[in-house]
C-alpha atoms as a PDB file:
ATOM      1  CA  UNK A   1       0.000   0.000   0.000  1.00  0.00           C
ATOM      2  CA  UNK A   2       1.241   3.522  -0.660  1.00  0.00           C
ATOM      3  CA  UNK A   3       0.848   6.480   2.136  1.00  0.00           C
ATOM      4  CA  UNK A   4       1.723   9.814   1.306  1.00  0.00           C
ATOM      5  CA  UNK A   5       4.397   8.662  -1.083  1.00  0.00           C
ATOM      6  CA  UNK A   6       5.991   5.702   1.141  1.00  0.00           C
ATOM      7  CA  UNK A   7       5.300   1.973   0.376  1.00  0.00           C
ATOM      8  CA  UNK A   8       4.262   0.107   3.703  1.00  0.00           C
ATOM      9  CA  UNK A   9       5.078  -3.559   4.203  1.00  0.00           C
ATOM     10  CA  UNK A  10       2.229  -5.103   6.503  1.00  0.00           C
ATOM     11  CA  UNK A  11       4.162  -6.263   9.483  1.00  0.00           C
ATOM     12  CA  UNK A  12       4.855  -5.166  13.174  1.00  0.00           C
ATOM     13  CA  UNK A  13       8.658  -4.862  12.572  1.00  0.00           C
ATOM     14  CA  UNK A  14       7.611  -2.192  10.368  1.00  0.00           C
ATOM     15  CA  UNK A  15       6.183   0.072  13.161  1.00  0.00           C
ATOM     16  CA  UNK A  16       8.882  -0.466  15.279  1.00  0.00           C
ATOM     17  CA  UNK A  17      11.011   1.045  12.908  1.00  0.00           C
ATOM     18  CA  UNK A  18       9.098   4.192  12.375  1.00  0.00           C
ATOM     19  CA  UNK A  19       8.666   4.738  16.013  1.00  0.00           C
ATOM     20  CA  UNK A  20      12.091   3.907  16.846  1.00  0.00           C
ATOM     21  CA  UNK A  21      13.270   6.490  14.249  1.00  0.00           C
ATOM     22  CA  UNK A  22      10.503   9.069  13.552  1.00  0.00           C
ATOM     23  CA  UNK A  23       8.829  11.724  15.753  1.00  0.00           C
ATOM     24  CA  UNK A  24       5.647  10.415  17.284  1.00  0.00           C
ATOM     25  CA  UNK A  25       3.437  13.495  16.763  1.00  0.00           C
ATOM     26  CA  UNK A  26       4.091  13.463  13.352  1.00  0.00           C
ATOM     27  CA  UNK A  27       4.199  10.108  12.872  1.00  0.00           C
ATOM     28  CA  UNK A  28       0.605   9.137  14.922  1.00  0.00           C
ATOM     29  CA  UNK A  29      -1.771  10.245  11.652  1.00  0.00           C
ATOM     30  CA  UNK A  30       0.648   7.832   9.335  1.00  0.00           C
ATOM     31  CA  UNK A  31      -0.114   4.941  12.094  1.00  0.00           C
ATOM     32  CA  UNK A  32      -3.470   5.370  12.239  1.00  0.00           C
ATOM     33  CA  UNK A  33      -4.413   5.029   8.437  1.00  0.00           C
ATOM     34  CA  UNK A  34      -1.740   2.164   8.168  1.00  0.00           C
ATOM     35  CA  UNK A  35      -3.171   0.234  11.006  1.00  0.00           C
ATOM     36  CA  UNK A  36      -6.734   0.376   9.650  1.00  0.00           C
ATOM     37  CA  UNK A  37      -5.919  -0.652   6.255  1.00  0.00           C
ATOM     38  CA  UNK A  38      -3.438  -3.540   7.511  1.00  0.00           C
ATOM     39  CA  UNK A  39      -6.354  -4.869   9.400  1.00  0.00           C
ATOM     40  CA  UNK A  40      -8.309  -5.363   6.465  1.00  0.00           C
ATOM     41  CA  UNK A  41      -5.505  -6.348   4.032  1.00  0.00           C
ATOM     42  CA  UNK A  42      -5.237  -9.924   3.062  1.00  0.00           C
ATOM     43  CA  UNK A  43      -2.144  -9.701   0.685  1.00  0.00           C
ATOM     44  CA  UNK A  44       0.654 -11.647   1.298  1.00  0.00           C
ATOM     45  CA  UNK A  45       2.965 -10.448   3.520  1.00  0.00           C
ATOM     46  CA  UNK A  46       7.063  -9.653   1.344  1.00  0.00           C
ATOM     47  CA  UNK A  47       9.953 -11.133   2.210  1.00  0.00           C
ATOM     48  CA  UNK A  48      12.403  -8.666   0.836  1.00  0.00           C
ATOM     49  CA  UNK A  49      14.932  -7.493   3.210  1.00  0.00           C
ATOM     50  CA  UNK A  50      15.694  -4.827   0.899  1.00  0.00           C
ATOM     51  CA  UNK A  51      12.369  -3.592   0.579  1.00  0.00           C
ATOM     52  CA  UNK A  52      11.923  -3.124   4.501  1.00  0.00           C
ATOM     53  CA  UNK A  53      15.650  -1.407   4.068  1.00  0.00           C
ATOM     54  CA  UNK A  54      14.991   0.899   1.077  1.00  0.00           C
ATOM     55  CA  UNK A  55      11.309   1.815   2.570  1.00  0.00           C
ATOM     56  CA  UNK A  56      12.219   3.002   6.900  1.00  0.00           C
ATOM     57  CA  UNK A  57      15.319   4.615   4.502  1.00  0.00           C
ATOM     58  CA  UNK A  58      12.750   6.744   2.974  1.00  0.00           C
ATOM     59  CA  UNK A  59      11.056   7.264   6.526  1.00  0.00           C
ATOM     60  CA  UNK A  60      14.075   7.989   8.703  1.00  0.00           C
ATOM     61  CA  UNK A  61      16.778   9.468   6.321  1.00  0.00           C
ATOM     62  CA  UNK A  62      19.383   7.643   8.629  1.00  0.00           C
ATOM     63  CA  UNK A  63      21.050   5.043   6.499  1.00  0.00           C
ATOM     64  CA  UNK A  64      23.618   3.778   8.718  1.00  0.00           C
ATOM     65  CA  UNK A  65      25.000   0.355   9.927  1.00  0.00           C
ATOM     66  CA  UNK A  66      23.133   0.646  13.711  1.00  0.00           C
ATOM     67  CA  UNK A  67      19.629   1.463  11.258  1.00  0.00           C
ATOM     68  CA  UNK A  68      20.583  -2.224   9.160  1.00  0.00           C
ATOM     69  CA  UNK A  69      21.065  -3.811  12.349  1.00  0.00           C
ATOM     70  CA  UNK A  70      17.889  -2.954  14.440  1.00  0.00           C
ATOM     71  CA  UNK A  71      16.227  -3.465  10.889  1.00  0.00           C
ATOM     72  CA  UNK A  72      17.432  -6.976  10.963  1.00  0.00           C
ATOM     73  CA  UNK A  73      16.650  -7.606  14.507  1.00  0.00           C
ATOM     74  CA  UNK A  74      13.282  -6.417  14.174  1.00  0.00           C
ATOM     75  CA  UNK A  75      12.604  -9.053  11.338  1.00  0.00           C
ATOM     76  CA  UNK A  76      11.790 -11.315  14.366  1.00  0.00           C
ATOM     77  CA  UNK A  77       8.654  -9.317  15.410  1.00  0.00           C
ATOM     78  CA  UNK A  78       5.410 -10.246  15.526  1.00  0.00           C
ATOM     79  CA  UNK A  79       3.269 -10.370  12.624  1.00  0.00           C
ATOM     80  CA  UNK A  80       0.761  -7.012  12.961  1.00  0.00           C
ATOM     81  CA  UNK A  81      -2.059  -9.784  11.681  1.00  0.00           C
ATOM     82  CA  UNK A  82      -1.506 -11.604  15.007  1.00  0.00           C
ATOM     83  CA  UNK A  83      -1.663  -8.544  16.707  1.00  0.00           C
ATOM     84  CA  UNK A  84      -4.703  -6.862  15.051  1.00  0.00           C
ATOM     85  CA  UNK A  85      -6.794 -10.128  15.809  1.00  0.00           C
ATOM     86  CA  UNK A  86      -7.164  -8.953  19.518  1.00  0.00           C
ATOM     87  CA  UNK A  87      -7.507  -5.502  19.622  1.00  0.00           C
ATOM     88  CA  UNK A  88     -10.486  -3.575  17.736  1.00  0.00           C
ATOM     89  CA  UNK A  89     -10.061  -1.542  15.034  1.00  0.00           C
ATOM     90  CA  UNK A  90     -11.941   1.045  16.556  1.00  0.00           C
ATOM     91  CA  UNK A  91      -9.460   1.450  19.280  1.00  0.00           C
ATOM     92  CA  UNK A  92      -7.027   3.529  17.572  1.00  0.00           C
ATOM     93  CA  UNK A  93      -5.199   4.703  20.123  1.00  0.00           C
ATOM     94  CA  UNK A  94      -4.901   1.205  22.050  1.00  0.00           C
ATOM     95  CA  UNK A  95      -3.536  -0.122  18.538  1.00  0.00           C
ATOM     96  CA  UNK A  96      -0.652   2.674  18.818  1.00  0.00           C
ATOM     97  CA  UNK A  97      -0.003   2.281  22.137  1.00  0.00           C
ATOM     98  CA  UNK A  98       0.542  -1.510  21.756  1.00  0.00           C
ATOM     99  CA  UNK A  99       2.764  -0.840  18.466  1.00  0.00           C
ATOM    100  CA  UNK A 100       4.888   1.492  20.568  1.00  0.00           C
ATOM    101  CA  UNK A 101       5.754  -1.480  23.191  1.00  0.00           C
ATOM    102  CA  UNK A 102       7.324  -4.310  22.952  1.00  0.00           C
ATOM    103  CA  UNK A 103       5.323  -7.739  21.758  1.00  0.00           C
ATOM    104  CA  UNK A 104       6.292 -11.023  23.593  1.00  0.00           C
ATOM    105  CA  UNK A 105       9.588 -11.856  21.864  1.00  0.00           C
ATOM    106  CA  UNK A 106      11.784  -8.902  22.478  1.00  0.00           C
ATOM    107  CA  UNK A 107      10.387  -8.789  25.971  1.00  0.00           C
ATOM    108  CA  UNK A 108      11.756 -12.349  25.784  1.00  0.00           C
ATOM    109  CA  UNK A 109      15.091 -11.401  24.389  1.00  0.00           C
ATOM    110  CA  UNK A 110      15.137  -8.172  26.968  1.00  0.00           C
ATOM    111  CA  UNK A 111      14.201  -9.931  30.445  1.00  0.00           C
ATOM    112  CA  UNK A 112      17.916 -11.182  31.323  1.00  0.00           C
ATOM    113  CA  UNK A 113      18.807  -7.236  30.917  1.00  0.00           C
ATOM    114  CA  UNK A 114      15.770  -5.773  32.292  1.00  0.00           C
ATOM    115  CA  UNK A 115      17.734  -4.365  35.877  1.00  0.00           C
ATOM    116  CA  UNK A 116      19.975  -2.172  33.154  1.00  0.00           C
ATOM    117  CA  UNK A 117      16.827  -1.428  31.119  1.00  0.00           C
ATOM    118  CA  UNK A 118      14.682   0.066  33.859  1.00  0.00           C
ATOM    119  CA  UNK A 119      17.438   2.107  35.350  1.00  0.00           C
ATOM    120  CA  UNK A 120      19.396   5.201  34.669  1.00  0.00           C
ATOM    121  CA  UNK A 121      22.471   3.744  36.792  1.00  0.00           C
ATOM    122  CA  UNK A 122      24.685   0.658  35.307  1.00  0.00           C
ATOM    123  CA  UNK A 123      26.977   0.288  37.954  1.00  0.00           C
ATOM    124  CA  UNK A 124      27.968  -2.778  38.804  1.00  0.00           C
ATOM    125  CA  UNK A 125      30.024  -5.976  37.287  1.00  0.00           C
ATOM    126  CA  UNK A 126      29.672  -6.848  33.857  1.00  0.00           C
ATOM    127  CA  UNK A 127      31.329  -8.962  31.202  1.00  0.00           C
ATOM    128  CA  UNK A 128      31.607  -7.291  28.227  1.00  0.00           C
ATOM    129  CA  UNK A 129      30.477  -8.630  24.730  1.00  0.00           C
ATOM    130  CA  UNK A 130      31.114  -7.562  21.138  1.00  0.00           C
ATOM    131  CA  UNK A 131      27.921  -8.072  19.391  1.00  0.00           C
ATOM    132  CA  UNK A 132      29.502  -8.717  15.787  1.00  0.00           C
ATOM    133  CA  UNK A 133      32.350 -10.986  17.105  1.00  0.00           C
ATOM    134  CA  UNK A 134      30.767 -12.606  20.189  1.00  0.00           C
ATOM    135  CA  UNK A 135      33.925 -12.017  22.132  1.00  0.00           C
ATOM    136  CA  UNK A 136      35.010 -11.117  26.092  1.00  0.00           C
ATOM    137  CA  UNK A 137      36.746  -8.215  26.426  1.00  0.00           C
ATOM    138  CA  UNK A 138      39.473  -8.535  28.459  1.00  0.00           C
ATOM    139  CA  UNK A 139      42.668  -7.029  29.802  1.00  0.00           C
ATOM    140  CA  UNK A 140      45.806  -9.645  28.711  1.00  0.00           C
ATOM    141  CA  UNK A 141      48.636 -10.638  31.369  1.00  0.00           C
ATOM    142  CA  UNK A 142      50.900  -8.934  29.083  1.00  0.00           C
ATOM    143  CA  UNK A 143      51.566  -4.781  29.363  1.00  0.00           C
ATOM    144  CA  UNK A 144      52.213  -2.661  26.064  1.00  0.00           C
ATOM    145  CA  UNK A 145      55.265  -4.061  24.207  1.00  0.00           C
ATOM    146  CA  UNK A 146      56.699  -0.582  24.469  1.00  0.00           C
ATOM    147  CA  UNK A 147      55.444   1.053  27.899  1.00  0.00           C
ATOM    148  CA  UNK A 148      55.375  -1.027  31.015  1.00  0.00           C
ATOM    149  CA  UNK A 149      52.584   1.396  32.513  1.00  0.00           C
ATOM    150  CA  UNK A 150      50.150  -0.064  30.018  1.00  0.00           C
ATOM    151  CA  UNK A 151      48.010  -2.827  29.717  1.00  0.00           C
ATOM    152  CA  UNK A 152      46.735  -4.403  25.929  1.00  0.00           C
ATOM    153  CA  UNK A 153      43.222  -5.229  25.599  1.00  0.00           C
ATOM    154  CA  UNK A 154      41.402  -7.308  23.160  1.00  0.00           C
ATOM    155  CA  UNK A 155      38.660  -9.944  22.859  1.00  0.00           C
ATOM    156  CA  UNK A 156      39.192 -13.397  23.051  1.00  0.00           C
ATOM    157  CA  UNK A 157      38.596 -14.839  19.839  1.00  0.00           C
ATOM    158  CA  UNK A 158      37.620 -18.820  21.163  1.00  0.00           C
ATOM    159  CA  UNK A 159      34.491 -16.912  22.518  1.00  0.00           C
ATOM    160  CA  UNK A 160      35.158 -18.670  25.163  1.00  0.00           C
ATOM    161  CA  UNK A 161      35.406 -16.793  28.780  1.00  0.00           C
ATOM    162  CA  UNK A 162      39.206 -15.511  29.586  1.00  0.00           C
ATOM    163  CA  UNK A 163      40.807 -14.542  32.178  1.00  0.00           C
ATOM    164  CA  UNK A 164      40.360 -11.078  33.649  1.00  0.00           C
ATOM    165  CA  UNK A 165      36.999 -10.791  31.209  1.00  0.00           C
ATOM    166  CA  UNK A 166      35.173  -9.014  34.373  1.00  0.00           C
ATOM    167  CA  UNK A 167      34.799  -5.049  34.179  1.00  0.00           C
ATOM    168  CA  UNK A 168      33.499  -2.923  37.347  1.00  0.00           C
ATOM    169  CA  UNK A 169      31.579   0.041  36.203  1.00  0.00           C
ATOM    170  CA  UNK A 170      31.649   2.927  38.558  1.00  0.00           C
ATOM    171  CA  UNK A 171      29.413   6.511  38.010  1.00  0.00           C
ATOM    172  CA  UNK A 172      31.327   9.799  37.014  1.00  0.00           C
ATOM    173  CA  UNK A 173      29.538  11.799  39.481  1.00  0.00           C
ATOM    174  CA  UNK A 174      27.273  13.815  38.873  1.00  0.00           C
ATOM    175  CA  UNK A 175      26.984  12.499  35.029  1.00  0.00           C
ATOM    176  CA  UNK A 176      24.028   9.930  35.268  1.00  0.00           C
ATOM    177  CA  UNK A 177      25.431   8.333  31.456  1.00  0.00           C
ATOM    178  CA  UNK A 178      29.286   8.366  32.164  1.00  0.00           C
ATOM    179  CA  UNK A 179      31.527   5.661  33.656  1.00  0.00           C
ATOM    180  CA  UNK A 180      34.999   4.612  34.685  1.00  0.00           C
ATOM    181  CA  UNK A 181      35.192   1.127  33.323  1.00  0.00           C
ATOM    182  CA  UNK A 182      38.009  -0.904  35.493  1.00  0.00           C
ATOM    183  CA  UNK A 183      38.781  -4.369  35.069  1.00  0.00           C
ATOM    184  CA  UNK A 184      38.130  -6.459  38.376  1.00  0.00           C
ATOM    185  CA  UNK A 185      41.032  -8.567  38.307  1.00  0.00           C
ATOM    186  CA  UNK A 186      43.570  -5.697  37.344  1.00  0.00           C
ATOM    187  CA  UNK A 187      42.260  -2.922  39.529  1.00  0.00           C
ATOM    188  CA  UNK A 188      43.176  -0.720  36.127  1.00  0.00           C
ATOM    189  CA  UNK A 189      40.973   1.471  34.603  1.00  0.00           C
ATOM    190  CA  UNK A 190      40.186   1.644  30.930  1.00  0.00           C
ATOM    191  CA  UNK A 191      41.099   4.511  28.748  1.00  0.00           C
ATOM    192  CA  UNK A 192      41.839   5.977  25.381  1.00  0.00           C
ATOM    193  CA  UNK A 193      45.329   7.060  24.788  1.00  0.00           C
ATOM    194  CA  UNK A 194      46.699   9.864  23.095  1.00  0.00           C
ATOM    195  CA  UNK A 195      47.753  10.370  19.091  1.00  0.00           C
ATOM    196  CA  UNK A 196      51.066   9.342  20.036  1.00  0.00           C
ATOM    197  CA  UNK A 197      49.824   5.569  20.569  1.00  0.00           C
ATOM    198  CA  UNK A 198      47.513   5.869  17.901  1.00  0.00           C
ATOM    199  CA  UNK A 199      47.497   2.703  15.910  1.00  0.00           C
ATOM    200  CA  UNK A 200      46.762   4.650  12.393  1.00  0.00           C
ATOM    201  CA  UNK A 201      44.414   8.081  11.067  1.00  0.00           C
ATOM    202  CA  UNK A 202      41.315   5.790  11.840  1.00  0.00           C
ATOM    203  CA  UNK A 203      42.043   3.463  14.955  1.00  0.00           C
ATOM    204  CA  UNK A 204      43.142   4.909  18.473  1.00  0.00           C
ATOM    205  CA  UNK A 205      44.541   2.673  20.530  1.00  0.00           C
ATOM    206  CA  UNK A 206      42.950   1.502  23.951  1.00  0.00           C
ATOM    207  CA  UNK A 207      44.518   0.246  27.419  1.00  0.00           C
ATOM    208  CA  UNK A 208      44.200  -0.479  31.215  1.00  0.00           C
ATOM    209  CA  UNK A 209      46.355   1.939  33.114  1.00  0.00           C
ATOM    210  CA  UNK A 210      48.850   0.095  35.317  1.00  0.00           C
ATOM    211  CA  UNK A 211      49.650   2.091  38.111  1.00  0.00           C
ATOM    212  CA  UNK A 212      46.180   3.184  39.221  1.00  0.00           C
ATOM    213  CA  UNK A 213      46.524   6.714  39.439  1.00  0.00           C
ATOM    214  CA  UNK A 214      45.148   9.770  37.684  1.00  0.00           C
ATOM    215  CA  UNK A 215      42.371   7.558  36.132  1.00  0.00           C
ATOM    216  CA  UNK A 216      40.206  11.094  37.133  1.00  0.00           C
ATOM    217  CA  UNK A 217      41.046  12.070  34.119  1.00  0.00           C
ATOM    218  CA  UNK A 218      38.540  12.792  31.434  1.00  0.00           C
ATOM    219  CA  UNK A 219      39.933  10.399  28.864  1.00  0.00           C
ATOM    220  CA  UNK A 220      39.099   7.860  31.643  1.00  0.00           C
ATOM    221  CA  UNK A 221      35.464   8.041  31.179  1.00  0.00           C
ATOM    222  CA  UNK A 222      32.863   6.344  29.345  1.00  0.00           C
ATOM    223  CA  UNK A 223      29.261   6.955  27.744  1.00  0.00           C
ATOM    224  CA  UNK A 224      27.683   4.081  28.136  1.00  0.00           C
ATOM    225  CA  UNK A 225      24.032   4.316  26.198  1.00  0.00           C
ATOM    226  CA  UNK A 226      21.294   1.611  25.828  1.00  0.00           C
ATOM    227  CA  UNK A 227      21.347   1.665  21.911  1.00  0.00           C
ATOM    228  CA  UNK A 228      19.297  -1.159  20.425  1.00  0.00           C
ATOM    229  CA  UNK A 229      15.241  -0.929  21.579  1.00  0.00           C
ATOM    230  CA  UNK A 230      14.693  -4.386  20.124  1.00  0.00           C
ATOM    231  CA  UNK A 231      18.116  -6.175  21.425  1.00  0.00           C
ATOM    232  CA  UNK A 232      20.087  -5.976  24.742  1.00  0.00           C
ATOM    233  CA  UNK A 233      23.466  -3.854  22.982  1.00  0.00           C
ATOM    234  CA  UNK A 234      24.941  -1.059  24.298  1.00  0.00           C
ATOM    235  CA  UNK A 235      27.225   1.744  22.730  1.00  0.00           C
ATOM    236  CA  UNK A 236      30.653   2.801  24.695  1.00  0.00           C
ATOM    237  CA  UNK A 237      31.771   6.667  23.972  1.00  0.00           C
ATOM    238  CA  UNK A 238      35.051   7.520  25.258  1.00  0.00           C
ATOM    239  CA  UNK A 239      34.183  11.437  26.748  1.00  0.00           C
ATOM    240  CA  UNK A 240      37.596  12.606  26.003  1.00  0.00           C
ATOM    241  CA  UNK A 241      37.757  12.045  21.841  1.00  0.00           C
ATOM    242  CA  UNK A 242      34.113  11.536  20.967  1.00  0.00           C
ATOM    243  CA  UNK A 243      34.877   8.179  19.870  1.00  0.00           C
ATOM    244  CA  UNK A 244      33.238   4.120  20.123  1.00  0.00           C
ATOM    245  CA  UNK A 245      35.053   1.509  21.429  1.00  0.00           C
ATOM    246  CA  UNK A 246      35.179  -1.388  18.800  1.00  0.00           C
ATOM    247  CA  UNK A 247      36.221  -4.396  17.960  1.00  0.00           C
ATOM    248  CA  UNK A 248      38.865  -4.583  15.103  1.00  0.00           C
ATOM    249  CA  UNK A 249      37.803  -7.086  11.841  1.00  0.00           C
ATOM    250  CA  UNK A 250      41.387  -6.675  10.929  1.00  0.00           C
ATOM    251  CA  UNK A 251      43.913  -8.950  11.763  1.00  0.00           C
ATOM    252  CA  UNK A 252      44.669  -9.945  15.549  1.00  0.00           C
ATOM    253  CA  UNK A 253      47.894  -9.865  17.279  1.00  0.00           C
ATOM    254  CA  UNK A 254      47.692 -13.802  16.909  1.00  0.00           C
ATOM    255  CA  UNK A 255      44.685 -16.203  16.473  1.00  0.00           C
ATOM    256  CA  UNK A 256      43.629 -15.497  19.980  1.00  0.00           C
ATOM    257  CA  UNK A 257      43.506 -11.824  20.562  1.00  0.00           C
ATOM    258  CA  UNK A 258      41.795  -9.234  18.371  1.00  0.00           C
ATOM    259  CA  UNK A 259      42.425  -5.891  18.579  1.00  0.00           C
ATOM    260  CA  UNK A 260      40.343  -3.105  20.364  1.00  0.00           C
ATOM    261  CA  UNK A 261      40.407   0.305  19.620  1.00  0.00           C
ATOM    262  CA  UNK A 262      38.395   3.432  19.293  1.00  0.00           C
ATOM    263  CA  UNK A 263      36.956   4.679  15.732  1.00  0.00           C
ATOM    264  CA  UNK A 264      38.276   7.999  15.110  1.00  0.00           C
ATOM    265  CA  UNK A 265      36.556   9.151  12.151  1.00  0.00           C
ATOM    266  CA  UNK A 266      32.933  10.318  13.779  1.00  0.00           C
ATOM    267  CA  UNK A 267      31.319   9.983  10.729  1.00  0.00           C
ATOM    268  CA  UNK A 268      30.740   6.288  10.871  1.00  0.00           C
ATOM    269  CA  UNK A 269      28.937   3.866  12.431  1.00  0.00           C
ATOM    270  CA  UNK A 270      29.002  -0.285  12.953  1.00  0.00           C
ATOM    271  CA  UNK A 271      27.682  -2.833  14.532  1.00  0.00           C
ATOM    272  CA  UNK A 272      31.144  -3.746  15.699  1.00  0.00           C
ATOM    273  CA  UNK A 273      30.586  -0.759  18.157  1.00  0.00           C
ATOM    274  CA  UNK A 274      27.485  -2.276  19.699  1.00  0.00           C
ATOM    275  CA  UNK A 275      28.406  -4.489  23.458  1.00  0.00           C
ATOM    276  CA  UNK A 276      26.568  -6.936  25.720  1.00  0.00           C
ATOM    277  CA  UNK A 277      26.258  -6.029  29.194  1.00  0.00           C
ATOM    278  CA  UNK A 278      26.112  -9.483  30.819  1.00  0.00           C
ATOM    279  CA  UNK A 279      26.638  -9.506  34.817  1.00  0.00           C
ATOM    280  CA  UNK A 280      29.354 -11.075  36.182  1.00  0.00           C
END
């Protein structure tokens, strides 16, 4: 069907997207029409990934990798057929008030996470996940090969659990959103160093600081945001630089250990950024 110049596919995912992305006052009218005519619609429901790409493009005017991603995840979502079969079509604001919350299975994949979810405050123990990679972060038994007050990091490529794989995250006062991240085994503190270290024009390199001082610093800290509505991934801003901590697709130091670093060019964005808060 075709709404003010957008083709709509006829499934919940669908919604999601628009909600997720557009502004709800302006978006409510669009809903409303949609949902009526889905409810009567009988056509087949399309399979085209690309479609449900090139149409929330059209809707959002954010094509970037985190839009593909939560795209892909919300392929999962119930069909809005299953949906419209218990609530009347009459009810137009109880249909957009159930498109706007979550249906069964992302409360499913959500309840492990739903402390973090329903609270400003993350501090605690966590290990931390790559989404892309399914790796630990962890902080290796080896320092820097060329400065003894650093520690390497990188994710353990077995996806198995290392050692020293637990991180304590502890609130910047008064920032609600910003954390020291410090390793649990270590007792050192995550940060992003300095051009001088940087690996190349794109990657920065990133490290535990050894002797456990001065980690008040500003390059210390992290934004840590809640970044994925239909998954349980979270986003990791260093406050200093502006930049996400990633994990590398390039090579590794060996087959073990990849590479972390942050991305320094701001005008990108992948799902190689996105983390797993799981408590440890």
């Amino acid at each position: 069907m075709n709404i003010n110049g957008i083709i709509y596919d006829e499934n919940l995912q669908y919604f999601n997207m628009i909600n997720q992305f557009a502004n709800l006052s302006s978006t409510k009218p669009k809903l409303t029409i949609l949902i009526n005519d889905l409810i009567n619609n009988d056509n087949e429901f399309p399979s085209s990934h690309e479609r449900y790409l090139e149409d929330v493009f059209k809707i959002t005017e954010n094509q970037n990798e985190e839009l593909k991603l939560l795209i892909k995840d919300a392929f999962e979502v119930t069909n809005i057929r299953r949906l419209s079969n218990t609530i009347s079509a009459n009810e137009e604001e109880k249909l957009i008030e159930n498109l706007l919350s979550p249906n069964e299975l992302v409360r499913k994949q959500q309840k492990s996470s739903s402390r973090m979810l329903n609270s400003a405050n993350f501090e605690g123990t966590y290990c931390l996940i790559n989404r892309f990679f399914d790796e630990y972060l962890y902080a290796d038994a080896n320092p820097y090969n060329y400065d003894d007050k650093i520690r390497n990091i990188f994710t353990f490529k077995t996806h198995s659990r290392p050692h020293s794989e637990i991180w304590e995250l502890i609130q910047v006062e008064p920032y609600e959103r910003f954390y020291y991240i410090k390793n649990k085994e270590r007792g050192e503190f995550l940060y992003a160093e300095s051009e001088d270290y940087a690996f190349d024009n794109d990657r920065r390199r990133v490290f535990t600081w050894i002797p456990k001082d001065d980690h008040n610093k500003v390059k210390f800290q992290w934004k840590v945001d809640f970044n994925a509505p239909l998954g349980e991934f979270f986003t990791i801003l260093n406050r200093e630089y502006q930049e996400y901590l990633y994990a590398f697709n390039g090579s590794g130091l060996n087959e073990y250990k990849r590479r972390i670093f942050t991305w320094r060019r701001k005008n990108k964005f992948d799902i190689q950024m996105l983390w797993k808060l799981v408590p440890c």
